[in-house]
C-alpha atoms as a PDB file:
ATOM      1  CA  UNK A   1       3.944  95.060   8.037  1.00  0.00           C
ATOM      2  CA  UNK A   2       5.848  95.111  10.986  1.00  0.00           C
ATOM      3  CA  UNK A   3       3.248  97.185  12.757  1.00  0.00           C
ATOM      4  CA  UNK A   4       0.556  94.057  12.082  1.00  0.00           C
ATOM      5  CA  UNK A   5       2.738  91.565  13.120  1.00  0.00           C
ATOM      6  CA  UNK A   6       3.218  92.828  16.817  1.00  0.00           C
ATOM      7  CA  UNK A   7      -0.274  93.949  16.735  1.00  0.00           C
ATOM      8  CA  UNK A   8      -0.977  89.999  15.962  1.00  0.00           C
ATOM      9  CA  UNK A   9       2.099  88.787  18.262  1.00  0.00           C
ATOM     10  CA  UNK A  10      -0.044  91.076  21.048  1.00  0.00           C
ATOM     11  CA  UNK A  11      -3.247  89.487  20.404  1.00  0.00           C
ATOM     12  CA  UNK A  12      -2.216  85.861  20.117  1.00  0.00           C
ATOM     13  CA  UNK A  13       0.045  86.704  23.852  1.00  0.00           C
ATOM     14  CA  UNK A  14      -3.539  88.598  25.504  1.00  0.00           C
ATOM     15  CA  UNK A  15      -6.118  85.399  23.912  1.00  0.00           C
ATOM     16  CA  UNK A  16      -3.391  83.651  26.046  1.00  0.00           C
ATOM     17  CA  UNK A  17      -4.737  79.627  25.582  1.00  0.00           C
ATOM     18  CA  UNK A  18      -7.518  80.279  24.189  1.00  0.00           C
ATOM     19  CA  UNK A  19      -6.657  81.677  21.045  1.00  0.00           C
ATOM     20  CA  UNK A  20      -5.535  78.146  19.682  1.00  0.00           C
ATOM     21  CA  UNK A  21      -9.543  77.174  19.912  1.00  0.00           C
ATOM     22  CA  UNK A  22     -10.647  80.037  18.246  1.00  0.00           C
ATOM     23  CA  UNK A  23      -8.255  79.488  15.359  1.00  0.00           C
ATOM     24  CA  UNK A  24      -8.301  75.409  15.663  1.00  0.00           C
ATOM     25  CA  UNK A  25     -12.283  75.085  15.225  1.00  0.00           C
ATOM     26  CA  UNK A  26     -12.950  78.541  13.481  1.00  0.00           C
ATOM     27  CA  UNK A  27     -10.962  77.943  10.228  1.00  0.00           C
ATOM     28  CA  UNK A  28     -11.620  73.938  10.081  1.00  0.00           C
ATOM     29  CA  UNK A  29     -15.657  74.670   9.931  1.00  0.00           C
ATOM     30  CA  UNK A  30     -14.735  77.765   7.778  1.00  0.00           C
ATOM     31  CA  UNK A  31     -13.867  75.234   5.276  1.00  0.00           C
ATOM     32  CA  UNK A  32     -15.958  71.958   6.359  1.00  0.00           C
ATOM     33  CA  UNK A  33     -19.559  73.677   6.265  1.00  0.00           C
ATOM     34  CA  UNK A  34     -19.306  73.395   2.152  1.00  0.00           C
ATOM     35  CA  UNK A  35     -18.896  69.712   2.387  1.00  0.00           C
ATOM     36  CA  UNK A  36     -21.702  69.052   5.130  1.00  0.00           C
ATOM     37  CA  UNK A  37     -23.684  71.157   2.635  1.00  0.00           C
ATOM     38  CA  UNK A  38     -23.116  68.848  -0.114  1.00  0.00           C
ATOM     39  CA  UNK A  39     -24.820  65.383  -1.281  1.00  0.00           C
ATOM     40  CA  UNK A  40     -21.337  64.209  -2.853  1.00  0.00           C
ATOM     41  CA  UNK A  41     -19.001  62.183  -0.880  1.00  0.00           C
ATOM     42  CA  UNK A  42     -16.309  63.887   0.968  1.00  0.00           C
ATOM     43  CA  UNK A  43     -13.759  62.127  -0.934  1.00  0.00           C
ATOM     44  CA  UNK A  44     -15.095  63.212  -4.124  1.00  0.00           C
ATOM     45  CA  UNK A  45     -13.980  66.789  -5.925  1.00  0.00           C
ATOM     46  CA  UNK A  46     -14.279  69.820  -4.828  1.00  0.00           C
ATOM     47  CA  UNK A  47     -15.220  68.238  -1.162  1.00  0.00           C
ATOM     48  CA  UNK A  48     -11.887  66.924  -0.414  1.00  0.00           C
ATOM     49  CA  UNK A  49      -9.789  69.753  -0.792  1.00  0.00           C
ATOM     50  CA  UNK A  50     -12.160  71.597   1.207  1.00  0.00           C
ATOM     51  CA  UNK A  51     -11.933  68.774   3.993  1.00  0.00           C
ATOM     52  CA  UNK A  52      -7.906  68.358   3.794  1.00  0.00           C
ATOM     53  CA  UNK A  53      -7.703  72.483   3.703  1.00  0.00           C
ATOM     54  CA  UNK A  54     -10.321  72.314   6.784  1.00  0.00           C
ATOM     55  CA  UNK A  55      -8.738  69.804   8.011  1.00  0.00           C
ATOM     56  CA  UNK A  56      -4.833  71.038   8.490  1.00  0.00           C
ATOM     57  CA  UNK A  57      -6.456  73.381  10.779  1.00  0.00           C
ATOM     58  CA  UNK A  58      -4.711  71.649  14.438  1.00  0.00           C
ATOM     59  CA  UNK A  59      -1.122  72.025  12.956  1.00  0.00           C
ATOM     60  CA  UNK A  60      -1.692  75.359  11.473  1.00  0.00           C
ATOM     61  CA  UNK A  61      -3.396  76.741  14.321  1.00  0.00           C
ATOM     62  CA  UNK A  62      -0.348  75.612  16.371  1.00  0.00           C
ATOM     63  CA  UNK A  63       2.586  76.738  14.196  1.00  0.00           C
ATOM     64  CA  UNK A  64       0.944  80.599  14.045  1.00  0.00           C
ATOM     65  CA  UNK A  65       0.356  80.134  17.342  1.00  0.00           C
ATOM     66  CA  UNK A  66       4.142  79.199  18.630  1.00  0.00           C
ATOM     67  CA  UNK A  67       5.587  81.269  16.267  1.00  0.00           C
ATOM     68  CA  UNK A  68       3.479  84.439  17.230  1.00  0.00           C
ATOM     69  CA  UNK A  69       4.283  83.364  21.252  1.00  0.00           C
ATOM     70  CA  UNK A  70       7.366  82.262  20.914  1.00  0.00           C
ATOM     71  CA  UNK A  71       8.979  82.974  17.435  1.00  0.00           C
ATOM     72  CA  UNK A  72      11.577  80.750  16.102  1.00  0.00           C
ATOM     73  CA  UNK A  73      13.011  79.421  19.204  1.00  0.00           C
ATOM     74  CA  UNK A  74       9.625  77.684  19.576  1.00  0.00           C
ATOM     75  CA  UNK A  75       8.894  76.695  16.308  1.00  0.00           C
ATOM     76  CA  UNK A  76      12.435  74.362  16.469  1.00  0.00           C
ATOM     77  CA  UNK A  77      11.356  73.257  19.739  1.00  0.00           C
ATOM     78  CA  UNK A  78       7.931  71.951  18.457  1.00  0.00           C
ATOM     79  CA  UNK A  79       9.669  70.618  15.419  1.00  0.00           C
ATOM     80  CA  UNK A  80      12.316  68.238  17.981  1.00  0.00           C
ATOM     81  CA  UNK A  81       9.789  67.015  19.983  1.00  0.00           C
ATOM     82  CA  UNK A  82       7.852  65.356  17.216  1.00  0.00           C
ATOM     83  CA  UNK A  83      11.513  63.462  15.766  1.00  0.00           C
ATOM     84  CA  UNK A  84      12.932  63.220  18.636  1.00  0.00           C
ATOM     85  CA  UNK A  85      13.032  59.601  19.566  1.00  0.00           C
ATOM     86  CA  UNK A  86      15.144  59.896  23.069  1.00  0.00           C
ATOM     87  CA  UNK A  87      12.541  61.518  25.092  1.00  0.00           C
ATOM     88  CA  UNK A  88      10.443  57.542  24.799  1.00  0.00           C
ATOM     89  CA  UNK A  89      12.221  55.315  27.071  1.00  0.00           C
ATOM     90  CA  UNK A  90      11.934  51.436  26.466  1.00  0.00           C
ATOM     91  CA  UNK A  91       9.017  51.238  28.786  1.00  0.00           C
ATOM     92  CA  UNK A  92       7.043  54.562  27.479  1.00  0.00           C
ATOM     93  CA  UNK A  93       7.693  52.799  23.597  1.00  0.00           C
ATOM     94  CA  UNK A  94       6.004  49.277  24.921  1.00  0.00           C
ATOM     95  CA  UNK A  95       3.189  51.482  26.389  1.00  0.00           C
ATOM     96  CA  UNK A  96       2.909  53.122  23.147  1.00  0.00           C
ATOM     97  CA  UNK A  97       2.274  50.062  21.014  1.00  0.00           C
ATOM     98  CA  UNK A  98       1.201  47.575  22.992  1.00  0.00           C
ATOM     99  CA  UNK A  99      -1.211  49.606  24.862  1.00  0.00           C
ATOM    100  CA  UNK A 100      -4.513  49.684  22.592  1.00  0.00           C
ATOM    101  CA  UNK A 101      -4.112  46.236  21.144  1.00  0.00           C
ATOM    102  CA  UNK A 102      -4.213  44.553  24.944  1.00  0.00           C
ATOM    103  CA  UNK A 103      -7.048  47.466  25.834  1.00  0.00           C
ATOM    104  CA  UNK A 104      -8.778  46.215  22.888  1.00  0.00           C
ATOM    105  CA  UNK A 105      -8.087  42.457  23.385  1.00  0.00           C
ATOM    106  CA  UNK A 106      -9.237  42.450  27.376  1.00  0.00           C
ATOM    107  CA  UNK A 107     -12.837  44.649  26.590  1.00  0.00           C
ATOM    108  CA  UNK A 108     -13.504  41.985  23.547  1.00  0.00           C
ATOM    109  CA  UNK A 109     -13.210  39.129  26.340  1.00  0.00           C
ATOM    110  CA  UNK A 110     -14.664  41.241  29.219  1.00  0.00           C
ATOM    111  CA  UNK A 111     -17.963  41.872  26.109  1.00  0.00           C
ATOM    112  CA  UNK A 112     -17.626  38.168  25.804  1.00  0.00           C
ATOM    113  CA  UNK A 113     -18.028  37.639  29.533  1.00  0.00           C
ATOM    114  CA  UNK A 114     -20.897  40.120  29.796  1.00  0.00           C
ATOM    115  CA  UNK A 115     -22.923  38.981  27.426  1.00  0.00           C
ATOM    116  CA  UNK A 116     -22.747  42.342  25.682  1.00  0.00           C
ATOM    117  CA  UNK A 117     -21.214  40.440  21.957  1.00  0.00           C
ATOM    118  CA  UNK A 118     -20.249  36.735  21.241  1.00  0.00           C
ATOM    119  CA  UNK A 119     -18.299  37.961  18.480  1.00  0.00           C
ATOM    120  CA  UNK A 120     -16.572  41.115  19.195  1.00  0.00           C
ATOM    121  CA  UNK A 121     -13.572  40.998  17.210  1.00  0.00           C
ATOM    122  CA  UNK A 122     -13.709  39.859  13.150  1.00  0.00           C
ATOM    123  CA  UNK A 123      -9.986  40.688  12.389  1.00  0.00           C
ATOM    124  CA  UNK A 124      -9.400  42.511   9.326  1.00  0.00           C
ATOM    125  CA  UNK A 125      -6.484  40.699   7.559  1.00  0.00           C
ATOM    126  CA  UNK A 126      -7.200  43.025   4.342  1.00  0.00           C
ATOM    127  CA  UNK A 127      -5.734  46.093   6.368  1.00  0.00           C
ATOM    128  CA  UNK A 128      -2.329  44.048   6.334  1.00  0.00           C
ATOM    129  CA  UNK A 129      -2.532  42.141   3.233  1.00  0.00           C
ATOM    130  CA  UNK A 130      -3.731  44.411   0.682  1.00  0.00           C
ATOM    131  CA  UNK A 131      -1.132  47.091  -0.621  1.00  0.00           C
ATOM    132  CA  UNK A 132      -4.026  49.576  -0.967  1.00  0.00           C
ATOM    133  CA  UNK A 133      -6.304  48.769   1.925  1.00  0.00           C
ATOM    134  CA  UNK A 134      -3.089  49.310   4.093  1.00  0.00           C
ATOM    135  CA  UNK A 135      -1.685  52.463   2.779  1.00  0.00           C
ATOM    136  CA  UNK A 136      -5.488  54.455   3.224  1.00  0.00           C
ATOM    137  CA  UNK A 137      -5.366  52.606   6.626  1.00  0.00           C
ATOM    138  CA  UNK A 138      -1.652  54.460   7.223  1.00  0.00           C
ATOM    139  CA  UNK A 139      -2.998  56.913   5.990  1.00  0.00           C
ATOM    140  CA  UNK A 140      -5.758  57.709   8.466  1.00  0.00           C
ATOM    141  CA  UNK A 141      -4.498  56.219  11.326  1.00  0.00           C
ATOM    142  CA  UNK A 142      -0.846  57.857  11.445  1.00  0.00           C
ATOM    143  CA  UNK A 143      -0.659  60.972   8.764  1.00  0.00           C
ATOM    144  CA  UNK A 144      -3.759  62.595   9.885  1.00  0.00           C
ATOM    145  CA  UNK A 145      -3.050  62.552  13.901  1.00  0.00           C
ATOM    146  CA  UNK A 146       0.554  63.918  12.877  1.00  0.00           C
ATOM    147  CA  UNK A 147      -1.878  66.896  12.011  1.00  0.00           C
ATOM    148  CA  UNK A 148      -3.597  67.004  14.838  1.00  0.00           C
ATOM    149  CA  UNK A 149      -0.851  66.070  17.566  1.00  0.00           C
ATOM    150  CA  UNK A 150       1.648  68.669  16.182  1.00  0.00           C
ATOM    151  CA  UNK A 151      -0.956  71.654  17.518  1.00  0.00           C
ATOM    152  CA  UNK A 152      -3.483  69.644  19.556  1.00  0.00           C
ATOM    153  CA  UNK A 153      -0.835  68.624  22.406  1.00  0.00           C
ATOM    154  CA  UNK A 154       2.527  69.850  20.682  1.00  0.00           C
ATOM    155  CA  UNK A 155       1.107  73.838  21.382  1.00  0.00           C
ATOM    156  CA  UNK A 156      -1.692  73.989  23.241  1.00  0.00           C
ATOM    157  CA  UNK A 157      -1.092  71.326  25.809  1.00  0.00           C
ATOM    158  CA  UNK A 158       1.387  72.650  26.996  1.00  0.00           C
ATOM    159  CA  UNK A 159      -0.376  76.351  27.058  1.00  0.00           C
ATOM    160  CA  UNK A 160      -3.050  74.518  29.272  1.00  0.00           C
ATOM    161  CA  UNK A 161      -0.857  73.019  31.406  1.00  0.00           C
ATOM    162  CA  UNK A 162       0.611  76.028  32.284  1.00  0.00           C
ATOM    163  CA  UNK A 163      -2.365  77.022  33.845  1.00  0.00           C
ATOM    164  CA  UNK A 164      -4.555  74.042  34.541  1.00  0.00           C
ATOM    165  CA  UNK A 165      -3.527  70.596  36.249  1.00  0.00           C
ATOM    166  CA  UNK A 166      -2.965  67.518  33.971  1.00  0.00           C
ATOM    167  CA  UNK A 167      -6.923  66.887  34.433  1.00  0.00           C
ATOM    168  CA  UNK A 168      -8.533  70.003  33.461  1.00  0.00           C
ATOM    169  CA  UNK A 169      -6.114  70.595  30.754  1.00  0.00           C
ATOM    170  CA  UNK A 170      -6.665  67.350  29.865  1.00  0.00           C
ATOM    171  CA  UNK A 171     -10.468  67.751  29.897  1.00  0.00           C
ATOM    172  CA  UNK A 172     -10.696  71.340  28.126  1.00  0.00           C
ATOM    173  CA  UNK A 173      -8.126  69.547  25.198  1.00  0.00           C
ATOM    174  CA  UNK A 174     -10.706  67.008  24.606  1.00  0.00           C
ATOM    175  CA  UNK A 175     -13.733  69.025  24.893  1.00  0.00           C
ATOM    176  CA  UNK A 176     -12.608  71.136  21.637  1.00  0.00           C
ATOM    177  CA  UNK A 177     -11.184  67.824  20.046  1.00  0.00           C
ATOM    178  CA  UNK A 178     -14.282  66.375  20.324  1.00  0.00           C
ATOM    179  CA  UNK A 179     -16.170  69.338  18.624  1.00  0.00           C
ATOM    180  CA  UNK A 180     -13.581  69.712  16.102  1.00  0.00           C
ATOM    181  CA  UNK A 181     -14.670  65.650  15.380  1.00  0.00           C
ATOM    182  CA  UNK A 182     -18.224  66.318  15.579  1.00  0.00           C
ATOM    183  CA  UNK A 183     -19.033  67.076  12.003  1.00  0.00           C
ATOM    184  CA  UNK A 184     -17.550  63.640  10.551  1.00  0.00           C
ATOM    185  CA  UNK A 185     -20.298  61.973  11.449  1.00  0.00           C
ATOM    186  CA  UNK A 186     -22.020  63.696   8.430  1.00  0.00           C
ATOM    187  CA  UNK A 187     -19.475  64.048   6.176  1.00  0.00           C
ATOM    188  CA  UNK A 188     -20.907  61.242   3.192  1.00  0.00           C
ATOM    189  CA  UNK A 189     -18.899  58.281   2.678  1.00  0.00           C
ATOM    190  CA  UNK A 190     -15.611  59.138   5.271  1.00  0.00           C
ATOM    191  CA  UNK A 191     -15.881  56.148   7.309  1.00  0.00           C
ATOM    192  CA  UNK A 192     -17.097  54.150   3.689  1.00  0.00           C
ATOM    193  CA  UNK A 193     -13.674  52.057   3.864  1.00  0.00           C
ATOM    194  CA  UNK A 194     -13.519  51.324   7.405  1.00  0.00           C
ATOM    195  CA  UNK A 195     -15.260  49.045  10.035  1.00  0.00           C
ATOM    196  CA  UNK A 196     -16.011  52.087  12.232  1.00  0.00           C
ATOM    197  CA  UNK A 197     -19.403  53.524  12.416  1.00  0.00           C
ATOM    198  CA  UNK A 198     -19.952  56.244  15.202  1.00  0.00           C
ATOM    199  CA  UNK A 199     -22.915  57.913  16.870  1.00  0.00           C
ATOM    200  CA  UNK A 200     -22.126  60.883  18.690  1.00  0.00           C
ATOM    201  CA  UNK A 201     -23.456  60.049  22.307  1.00  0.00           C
ATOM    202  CA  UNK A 202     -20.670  57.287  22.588  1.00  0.00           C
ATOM    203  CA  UNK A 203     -18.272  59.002  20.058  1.00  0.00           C
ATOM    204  CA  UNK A 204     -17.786  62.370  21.582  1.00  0.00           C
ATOM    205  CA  UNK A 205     -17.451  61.504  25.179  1.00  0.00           C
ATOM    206  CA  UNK A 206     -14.871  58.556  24.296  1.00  0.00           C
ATOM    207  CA  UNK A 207     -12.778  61.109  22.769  1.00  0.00           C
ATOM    208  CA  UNK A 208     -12.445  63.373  26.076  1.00  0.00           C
ATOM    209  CA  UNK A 209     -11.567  60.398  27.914  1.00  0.00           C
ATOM    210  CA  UNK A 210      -9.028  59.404  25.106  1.00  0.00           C
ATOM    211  CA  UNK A 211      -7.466  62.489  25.494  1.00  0.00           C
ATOM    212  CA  UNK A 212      -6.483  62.614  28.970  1.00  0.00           C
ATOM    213  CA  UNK A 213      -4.308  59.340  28.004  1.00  0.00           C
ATOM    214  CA  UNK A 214      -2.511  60.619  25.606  1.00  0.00           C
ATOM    215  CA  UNK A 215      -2.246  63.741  28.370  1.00  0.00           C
ATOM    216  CA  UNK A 216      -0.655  60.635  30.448  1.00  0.00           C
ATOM    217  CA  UNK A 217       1.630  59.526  27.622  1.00  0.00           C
ATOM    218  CA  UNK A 218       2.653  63.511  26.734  1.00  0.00           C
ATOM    219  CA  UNK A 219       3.999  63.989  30.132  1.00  0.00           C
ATOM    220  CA  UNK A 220       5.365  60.771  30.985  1.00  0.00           C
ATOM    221  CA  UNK A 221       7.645  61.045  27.651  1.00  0.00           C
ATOM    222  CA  UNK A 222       8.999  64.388  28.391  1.00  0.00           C
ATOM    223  CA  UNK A 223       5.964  66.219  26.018  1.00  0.00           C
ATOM    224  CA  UNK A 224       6.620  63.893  23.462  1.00  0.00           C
ATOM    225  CA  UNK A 225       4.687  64.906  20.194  1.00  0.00           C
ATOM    226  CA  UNK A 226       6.346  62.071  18.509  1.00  0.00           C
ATOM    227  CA  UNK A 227       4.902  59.753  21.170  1.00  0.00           C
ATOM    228  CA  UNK A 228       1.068  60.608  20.995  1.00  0.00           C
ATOM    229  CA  UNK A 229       1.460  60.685  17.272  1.00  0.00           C
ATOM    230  CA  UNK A 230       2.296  56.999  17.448  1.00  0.00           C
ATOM    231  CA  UNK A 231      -0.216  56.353  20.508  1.00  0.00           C
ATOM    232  CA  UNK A 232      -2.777  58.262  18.730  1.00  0.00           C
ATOM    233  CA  UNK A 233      -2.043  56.351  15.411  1.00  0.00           C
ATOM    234  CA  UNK A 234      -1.640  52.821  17.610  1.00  0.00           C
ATOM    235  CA  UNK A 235      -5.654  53.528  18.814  1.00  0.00           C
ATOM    236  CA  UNK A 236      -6.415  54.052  15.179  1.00  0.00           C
ATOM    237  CA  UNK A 237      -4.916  51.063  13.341  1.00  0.00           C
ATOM    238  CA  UNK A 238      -5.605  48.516  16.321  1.00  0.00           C
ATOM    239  CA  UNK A 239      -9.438  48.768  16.464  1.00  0.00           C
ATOM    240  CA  UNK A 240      -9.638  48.712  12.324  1.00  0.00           C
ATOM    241  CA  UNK A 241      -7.620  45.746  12.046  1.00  0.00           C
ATOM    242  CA  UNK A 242      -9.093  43.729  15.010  1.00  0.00           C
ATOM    243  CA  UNK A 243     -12.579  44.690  13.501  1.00  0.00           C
ATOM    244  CA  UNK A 244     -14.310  45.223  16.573  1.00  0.00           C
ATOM    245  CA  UNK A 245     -17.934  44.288  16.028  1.00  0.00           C
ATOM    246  CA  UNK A 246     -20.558  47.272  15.677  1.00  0.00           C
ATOM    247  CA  UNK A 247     -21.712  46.599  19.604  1.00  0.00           C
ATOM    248  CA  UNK A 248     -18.069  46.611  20.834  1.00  0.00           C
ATOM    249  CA  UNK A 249     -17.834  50.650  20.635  1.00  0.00           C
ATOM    250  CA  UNK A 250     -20.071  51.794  22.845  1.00  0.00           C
ATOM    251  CA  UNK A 251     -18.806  49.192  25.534  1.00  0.00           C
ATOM    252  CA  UNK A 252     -15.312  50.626  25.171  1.00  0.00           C
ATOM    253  CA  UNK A 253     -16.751  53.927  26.567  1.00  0.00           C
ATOM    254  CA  UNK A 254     -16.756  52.194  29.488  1.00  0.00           C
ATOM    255  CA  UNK A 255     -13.480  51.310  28.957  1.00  0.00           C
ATOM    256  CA  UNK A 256     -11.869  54.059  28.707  1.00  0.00           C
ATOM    257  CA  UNK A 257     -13.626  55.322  31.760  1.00  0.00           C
ATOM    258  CA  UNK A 258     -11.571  53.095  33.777  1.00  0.00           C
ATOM    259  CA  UNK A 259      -8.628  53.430  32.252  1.00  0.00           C
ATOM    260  CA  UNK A 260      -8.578  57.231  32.279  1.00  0.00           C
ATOM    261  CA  UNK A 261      -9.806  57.426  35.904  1.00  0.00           C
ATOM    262  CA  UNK A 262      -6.657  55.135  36.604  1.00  0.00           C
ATOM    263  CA  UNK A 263      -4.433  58.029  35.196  1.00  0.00           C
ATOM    264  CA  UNK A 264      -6.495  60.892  37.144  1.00  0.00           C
ATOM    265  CA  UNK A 265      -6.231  59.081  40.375  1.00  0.00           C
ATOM    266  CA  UNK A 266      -2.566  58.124  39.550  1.00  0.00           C
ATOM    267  CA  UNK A 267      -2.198  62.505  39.053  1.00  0.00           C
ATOM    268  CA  UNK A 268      -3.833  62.941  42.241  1.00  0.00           C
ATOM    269  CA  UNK A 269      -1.403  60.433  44.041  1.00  0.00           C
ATOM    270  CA  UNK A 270       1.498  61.751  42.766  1.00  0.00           C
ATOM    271  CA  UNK A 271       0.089  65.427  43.054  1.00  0.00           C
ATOM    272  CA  UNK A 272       1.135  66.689  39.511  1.00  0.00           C
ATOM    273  CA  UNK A 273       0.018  70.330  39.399  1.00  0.00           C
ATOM    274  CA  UNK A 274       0.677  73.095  36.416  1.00  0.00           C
ATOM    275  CA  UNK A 275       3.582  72.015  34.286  1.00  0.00           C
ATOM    276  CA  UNK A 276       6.118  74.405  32.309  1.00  0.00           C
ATOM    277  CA  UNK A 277       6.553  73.820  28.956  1.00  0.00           C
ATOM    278  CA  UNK A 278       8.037  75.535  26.210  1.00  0.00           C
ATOM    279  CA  UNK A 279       9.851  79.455  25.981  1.00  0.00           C
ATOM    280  CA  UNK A 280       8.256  82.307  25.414  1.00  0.00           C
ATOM    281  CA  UNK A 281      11.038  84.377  24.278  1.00  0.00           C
ATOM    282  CA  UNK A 282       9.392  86.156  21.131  1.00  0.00           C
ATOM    283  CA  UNK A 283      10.882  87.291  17.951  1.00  0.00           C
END
């Protein structure tokens, strides 16, 4: 037993970054490929506990991972960062909530400028208002990115940006979010109580882009995993209950374009390189 466990300590130190990846999208499609299989809807039995199994795959991925790399000393420091509400300052917690809803707010009047909708927001007040409505909505916009923050940026953030700058960890973090996303767009009836309706040519790319600012929020919060969970959660809830119109999505691409060049120039400016993160002491 103990023999296997520095044999797997070993591996997980010589995969180095990219071991999270392997484990991340290997045992969520392990478990997913059932469900795109089936007619049923993903909510129905046995498809959801293949999709919740398949899809605890970011946090579990991460745990191993830190706790292979780092043992216990890294496990507590993964589990502080996500409760630990000192790292936001005043100004990172405004930027945190307030962020998507004016992003969202200034592309539905740029759209309504632009000709692109004349209607781009049809605000959902049953997201607020009705007790069930707004616990699914919870649900999906804040429990399930606590999954996915935990290991995403929690663990292997910081492995990338040990190596990479801000950008190109930034970039490689979204390329394997975006695949990990990918299959959702099959999966029958998972977007059936939401306004949201993606195609992959907008979807995917939107997500990269998305990822570098929560890269932006991580290190400007101290590699707060409590703070992207929120950020993360903040994109989720604000578009559902604004109800952006069907049109509104793909124009947002262009959105976050802007706003995610912004940050990389901002990096540039300020020269932010590699970044240390978390020990590697080893148990």
């Amino acid at each position: 037993m103990i023999a296997a466990s520095r044999k797997l300590k070993a591996l997980a130190h010589r995969l180095g970054p990219w071991g999270f990846p392997l484990v991340y999208l290997g045992w969520a499609y392990l478990f997913w490929i059932p469900v795109l299989g089936s007619e049923e809807s993903v909510w129905s039995f046995p498809n959801v506990l293949f999709f919740l199994v398949g899809g605890a795959s970011p946090v579990l991925a991460g745990i191993t991972l830190a706790a292979l790399t780092g043992g216990r000393e890294r496990l507590r420091e993964l589990g502080w960062r996500l409760v630990d509400v000192r790292r936001i300052s005043l100004r990172w917690f405004a930027v945190v909530f307030l962020f998507w809803p004016v992003f969202d707010l200034l592309l539905a009047g740029a759209a309504v400028v632009l000709g692109v909708s004349d209607r781009p927001l049809n605000i959902v007040w049953d997201v607020i208002t009705r007790p069930q409505t707004l616990a699914f909505m919870l649900l999906l916009s804040f429990v399930f990115p606590a999954v996915e923050e935990v290991g995403l940026r929690g663990y292997w953030l910081d492995e990338l940006q040990e190596r990479f700058s801000p950008t190109v960890a930034g970039l490689i973090n979204g390329a394997a979010w975006a695949i990990w996303h990918t299959p959702f767009v099959w999966f029958t009836g998972y977007y059936a109580n939401t306004t949201f309706s993606p195609q992959l040519w907008w979807w995917l790319p939107s997500i990269v882009l998305q990822t570098l600012l929560i890269v932006w929020v991580y290190n400007g919060t101290g590699r707060s995993i409590l703070a992207v969970l929120l950020f993360h959660g903040m994109m989720n809830f604000t578009g559902e209950f604004l109800g952006l119109a069907p049109e509104m999505f793909p124009f947002m691409l262009l959105g976050s374009f802007l706003a995610a060049t912004a940050v990389v120039v901002y990096w540039r400016l300020q020269g932010y390189g590699r970044i240390a993160a978390a020990p590697r002491t080893g148990e």
